[in-house]
PDB file of N, CA and C in Angstrom:
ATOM      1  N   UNK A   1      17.100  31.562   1.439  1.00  0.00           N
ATOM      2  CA  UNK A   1      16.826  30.848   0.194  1.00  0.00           C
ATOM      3  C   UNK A   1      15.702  31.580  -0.540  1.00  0.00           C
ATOM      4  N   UNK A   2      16.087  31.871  -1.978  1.00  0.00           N
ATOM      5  CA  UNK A   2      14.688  32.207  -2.296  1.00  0.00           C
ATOM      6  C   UNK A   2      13.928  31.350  -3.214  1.00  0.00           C
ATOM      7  N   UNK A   3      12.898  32.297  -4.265  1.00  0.00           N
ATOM      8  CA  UNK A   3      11.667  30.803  -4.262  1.00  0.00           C
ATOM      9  C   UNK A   3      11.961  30.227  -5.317  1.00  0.00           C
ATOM     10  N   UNK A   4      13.543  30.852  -6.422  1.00  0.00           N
ATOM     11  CA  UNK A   4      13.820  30.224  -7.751  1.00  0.00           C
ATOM     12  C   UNK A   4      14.920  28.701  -6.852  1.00  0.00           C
ATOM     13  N   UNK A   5      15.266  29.420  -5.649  1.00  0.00           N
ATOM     14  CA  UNK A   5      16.124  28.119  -4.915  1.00  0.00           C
ATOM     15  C   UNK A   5      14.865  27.105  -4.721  1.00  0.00           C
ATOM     16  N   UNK A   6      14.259  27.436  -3.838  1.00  0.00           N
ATOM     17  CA  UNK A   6      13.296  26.266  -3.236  1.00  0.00           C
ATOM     18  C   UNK A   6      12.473  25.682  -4.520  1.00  0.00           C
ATOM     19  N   UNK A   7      11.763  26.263  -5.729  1.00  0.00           N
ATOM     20  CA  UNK A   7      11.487  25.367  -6.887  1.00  0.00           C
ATOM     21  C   UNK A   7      12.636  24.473  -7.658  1.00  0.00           C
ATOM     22  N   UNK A   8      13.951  24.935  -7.495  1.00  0.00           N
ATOM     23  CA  UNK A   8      14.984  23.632  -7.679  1.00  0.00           C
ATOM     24  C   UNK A   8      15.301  22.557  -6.608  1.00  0.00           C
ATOM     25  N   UNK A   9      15.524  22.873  -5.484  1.00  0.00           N
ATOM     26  CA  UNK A   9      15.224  21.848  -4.573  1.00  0.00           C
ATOM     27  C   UNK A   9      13.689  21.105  -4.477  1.00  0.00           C
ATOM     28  N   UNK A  10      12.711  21.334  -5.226  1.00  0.00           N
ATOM     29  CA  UNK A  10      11.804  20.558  -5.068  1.00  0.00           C
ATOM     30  C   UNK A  10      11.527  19.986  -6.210  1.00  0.00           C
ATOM     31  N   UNK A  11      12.146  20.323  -7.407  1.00  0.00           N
ATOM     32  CA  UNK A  11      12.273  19.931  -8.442  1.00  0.00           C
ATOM     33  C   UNK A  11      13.188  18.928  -8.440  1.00  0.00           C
ATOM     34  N   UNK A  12      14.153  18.887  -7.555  1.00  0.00           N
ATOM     35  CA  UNK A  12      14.601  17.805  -7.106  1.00  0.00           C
ATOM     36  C   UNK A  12      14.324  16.720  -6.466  1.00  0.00           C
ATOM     37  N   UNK A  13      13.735  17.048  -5.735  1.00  0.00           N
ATOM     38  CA  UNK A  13      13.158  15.933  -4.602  1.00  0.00           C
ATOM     39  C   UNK A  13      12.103  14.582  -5.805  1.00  0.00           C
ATOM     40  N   UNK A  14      11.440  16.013  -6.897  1.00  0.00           N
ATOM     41  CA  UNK A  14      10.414  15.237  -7.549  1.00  0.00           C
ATOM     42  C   UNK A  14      11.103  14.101  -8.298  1.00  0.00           C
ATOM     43  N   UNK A  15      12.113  14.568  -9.126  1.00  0.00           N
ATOM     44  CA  UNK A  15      12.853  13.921  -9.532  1.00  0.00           C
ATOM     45  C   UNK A  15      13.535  12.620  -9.120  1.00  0.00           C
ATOM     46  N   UNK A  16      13.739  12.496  -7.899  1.00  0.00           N
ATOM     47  CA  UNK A  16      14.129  11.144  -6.677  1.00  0.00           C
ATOM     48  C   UNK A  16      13.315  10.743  -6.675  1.00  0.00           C
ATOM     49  N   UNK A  17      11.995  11.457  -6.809  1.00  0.00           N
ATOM     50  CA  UNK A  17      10.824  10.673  -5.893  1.00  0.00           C
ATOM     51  C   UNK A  17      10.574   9.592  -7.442  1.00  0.00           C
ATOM     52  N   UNK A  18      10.428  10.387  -8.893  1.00  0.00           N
ATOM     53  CA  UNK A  18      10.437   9.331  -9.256  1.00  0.00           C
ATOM     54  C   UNK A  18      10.882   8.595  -9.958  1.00  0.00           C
ATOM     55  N   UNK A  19      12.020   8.524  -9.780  1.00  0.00           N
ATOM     56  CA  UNK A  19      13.573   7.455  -9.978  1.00  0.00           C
ATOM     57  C   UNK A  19      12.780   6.579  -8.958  1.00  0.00           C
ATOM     58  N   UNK A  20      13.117   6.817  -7.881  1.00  0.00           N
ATOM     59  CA  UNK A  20      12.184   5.992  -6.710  1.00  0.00           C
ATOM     60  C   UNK A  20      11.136   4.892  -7.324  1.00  0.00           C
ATOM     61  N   UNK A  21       9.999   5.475  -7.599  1.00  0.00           N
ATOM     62  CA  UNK A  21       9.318   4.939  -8.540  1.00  0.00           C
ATOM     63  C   UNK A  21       9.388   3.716  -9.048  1.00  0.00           C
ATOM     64  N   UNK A  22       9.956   4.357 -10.370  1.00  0.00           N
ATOM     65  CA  UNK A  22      10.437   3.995 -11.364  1.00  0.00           C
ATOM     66  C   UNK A  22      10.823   2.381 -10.921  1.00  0.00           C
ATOM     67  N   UNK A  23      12.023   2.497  -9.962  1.00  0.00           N
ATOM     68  CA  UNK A  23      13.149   1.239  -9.150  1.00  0.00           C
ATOM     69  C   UNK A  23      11.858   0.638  -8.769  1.00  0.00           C
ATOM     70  N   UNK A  24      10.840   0.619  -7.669  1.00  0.00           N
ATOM     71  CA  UNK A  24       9.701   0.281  -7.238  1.00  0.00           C
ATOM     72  C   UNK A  24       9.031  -0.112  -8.234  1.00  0.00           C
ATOM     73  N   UNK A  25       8.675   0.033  -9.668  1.00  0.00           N
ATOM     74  CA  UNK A  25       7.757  -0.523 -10.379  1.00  0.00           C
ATOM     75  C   UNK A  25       8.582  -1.767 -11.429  1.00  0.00           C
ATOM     76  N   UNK A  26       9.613  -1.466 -11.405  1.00  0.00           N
ATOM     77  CA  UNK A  26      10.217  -2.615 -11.575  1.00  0.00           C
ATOM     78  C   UNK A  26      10.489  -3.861 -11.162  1.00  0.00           C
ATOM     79  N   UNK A  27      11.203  -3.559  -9.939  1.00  0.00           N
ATOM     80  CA  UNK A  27      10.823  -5.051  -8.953  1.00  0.00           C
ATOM     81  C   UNK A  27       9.509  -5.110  -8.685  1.00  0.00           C
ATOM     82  N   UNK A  28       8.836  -4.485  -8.689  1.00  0.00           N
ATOM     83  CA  UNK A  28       7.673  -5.462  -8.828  1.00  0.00           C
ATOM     84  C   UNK A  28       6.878  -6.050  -9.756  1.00  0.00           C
ATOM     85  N   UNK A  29       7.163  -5.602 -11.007  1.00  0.00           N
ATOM     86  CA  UNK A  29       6.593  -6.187 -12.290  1.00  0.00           C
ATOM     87  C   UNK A  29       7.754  -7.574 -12.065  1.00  0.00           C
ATOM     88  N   UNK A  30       8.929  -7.098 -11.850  1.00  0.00           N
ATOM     89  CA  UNK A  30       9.739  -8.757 -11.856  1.00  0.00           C
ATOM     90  C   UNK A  30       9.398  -9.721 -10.844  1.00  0.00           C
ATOM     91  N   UNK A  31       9.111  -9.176  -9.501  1.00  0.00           N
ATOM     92  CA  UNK A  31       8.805  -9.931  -8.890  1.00  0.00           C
ATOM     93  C   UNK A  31       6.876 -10.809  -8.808  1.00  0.00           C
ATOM     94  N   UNK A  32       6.561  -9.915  -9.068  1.00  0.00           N
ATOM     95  CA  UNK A  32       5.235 -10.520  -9.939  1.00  0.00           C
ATOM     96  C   UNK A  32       5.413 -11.858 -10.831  1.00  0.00           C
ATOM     97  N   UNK A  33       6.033 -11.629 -11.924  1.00  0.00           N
ATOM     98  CA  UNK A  33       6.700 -12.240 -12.947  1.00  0.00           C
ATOM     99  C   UNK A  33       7.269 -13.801 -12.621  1.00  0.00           C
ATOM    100  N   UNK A  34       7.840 -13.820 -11.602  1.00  0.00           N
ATOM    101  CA  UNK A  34       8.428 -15.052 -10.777  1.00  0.00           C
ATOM    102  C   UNK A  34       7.781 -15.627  -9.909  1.00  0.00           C
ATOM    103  N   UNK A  35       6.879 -14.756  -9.461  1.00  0.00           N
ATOM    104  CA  UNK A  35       5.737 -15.519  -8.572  1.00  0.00           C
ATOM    105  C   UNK A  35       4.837 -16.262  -9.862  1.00  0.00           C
ATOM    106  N   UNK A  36       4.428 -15.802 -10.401  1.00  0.00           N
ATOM    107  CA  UNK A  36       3.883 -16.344 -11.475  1.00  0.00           C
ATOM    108  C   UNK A  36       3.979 -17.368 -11.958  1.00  0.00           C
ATOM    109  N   UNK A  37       5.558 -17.233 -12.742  1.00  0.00           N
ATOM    110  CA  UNK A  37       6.234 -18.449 -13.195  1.00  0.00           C
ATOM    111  C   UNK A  37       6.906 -19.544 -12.046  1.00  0.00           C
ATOM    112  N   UNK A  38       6.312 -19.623 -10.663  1.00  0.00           N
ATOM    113  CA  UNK A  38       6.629 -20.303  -9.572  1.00  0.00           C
ATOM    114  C   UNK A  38       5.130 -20.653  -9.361  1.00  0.00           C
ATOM    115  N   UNK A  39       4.358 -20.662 -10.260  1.00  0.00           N
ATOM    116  CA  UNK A  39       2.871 -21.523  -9.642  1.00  0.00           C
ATOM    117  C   UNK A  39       2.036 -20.747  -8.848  1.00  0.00           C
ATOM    118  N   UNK A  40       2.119 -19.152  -8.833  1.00  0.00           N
ATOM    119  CA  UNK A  40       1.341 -18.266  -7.836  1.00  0.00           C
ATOM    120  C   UNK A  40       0.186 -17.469  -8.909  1.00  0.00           C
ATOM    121  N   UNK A  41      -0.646 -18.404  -9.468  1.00  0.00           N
ATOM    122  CA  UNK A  41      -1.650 -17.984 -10.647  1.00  0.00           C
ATOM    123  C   UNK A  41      -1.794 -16.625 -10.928  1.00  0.00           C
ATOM    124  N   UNK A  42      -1.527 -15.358  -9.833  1.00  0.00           N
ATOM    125  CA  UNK A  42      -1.976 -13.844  -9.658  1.00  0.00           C
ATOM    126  C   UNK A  42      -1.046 -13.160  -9.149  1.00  0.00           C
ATOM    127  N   UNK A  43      -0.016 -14.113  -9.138  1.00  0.00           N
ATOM    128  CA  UNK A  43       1.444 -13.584  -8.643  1.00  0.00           C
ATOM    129  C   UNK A  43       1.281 -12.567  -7.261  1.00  0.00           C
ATOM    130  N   UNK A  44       1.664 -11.716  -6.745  1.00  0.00           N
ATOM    131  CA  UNK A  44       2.141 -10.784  -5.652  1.00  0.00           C
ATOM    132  C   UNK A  44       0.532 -11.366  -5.017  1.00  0.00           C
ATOM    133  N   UNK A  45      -0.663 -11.208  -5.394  1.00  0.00           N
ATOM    134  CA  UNK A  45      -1.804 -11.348  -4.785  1.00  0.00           C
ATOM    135  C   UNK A  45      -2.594 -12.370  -4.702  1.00  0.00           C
ATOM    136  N   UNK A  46      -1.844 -13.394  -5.027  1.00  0.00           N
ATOM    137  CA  UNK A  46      -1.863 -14.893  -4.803  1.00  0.00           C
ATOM    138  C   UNK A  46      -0.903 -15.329  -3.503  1.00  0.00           C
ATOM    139  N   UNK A  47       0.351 -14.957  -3.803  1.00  0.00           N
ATOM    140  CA  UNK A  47       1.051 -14.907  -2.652  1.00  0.00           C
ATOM    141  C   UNK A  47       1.057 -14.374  -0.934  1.00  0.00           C
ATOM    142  N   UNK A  48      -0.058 -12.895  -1.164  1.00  0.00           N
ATOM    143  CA  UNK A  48      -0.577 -12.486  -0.370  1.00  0.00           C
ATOM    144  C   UNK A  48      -1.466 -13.103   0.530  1.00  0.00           C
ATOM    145  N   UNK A  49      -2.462 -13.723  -0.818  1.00  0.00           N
ATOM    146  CA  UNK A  49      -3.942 -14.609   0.269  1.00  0.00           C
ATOM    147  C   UNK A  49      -3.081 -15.886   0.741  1.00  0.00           C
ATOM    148  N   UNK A  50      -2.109 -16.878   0.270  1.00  0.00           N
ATOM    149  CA  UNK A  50      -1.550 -17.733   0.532  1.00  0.00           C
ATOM    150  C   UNK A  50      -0.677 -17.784   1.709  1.00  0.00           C
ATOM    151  N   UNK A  51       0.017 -16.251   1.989  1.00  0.00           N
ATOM    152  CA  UNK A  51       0.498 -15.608   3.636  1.00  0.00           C
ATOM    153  C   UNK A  51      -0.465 -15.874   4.434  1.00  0.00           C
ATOM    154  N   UNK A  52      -1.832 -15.101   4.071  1.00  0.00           N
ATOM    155  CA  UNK A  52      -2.831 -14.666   5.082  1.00  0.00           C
ATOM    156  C   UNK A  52      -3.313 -15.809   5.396  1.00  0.00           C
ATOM    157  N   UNK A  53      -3.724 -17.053   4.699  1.00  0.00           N
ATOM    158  CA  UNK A  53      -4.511 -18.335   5.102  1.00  0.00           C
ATOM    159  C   UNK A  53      -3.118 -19.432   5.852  1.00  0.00           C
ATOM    160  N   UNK A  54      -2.014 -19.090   5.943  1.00  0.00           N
ATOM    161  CA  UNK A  54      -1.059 -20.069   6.626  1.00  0.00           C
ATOM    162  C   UNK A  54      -1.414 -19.212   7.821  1.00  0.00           C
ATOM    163  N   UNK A  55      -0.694 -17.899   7.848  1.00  0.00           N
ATOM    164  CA  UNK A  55      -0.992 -17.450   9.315  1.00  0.00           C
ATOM    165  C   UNK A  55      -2.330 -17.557  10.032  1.00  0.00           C
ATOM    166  N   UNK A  56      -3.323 -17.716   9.611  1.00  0.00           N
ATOM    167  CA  UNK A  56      -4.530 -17.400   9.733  1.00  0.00           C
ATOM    168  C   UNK A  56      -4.918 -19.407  10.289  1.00  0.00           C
ATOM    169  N   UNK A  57      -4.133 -20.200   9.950  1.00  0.00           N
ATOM    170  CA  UNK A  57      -4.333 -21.386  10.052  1.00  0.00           C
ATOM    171  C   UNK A  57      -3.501 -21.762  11.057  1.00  0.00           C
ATOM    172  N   UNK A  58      -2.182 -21.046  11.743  1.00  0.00           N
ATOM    173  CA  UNK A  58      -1.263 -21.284  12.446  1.00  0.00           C
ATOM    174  C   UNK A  58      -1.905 -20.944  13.662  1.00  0.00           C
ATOM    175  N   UNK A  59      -2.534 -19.702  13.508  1.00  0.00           N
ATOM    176  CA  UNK A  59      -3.240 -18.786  14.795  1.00  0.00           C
ATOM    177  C   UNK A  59      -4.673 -19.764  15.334  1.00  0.00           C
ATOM    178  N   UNK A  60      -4.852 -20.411  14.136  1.00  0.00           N
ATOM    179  CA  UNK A  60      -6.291 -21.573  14.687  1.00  0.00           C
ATOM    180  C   UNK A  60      -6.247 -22.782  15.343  1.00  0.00           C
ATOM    181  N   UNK A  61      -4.426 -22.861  15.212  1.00  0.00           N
ATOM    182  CA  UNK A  61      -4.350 -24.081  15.779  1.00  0.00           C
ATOM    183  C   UNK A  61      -3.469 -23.995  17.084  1.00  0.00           C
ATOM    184  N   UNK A  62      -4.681 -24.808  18.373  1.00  0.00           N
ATOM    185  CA  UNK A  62      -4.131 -25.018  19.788  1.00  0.00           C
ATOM    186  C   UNK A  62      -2.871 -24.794  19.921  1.00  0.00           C
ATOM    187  N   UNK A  63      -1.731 -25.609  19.278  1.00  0.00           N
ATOM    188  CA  UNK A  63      -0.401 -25.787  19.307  1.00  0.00           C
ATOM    189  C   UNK A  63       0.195 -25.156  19.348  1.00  0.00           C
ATOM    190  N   UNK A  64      -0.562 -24.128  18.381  1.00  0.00           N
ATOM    191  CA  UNK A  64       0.314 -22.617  18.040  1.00  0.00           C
ATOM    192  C   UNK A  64       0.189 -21.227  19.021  1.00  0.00           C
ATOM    193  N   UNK A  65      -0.554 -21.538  19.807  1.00  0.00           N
ATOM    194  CA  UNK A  65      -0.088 -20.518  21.192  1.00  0.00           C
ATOM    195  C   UNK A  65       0.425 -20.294  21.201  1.00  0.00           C
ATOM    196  N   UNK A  66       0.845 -18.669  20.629  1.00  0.00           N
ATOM    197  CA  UNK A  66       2.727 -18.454  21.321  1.00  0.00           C
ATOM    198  C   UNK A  66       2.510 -17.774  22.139  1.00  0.00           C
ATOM    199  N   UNK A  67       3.723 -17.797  23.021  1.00  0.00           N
ATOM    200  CA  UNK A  67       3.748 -16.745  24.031  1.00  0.00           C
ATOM    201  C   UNK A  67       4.298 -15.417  23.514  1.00  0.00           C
ATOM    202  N   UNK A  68       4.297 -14.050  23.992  1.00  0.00           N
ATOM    203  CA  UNK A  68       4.474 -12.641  23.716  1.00  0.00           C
ATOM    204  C   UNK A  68       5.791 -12.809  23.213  1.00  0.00           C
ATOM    205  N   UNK A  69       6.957 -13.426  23.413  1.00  0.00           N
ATOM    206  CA  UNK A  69       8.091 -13.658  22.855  1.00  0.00           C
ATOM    207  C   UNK A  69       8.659 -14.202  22.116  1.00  0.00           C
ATOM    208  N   UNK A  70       7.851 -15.303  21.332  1.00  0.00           N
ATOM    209  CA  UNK A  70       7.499 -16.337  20.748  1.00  0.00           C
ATOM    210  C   UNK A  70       7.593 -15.386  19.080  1.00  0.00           C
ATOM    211  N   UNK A  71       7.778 -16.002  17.966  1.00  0.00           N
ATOM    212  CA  UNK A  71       7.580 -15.480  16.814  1.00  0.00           C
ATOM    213  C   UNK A  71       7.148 -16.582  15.960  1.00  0.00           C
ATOM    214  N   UNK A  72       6.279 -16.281  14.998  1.00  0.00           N
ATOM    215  CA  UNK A  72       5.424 -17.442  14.041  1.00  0.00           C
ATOM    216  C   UNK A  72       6.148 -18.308  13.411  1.00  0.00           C
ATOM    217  N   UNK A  73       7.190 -17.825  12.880  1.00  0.00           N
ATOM    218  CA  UNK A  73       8.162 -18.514  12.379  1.00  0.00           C
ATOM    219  C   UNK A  73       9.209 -18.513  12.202  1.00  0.00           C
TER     220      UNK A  73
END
């Protein structure tokens, strides 16, 4: 291969990478968007601290001992 090949194959890759992107910044502006309009004041990072304080409240409570095989929910 030479190096006018390998700058089109990486000119490629860049190109996927950001289509990639692109797909990635979309769902998440939408999914932001719906968290939002579902009562999550900061959307994705409202939803986040709201994960972290259930698990974080599951793990505090006696009951919730799981065993190694056990899954949170």
């Amino acid at each position: 291969m030479n190096s006018q090949d390998d700058v089109a194959l990486l000119r490629a890759k860049v190109a996927a990478l950001e289509s990639k992107i692109d797909m990635l910044e979309t769902e998440y502006v939408y999914l932001n968007k719906i968290l939002i309009d579902c009562g999550f004041s900061n959307g994705i990072d409202t939803l986040k601290q709201t994960v972290e304080e259930v698990i974080s409240e599951r793990l505090d409570q006696p009951s919730m001992n799981l065993k190694e095989d056990e899954e949170l929910f």
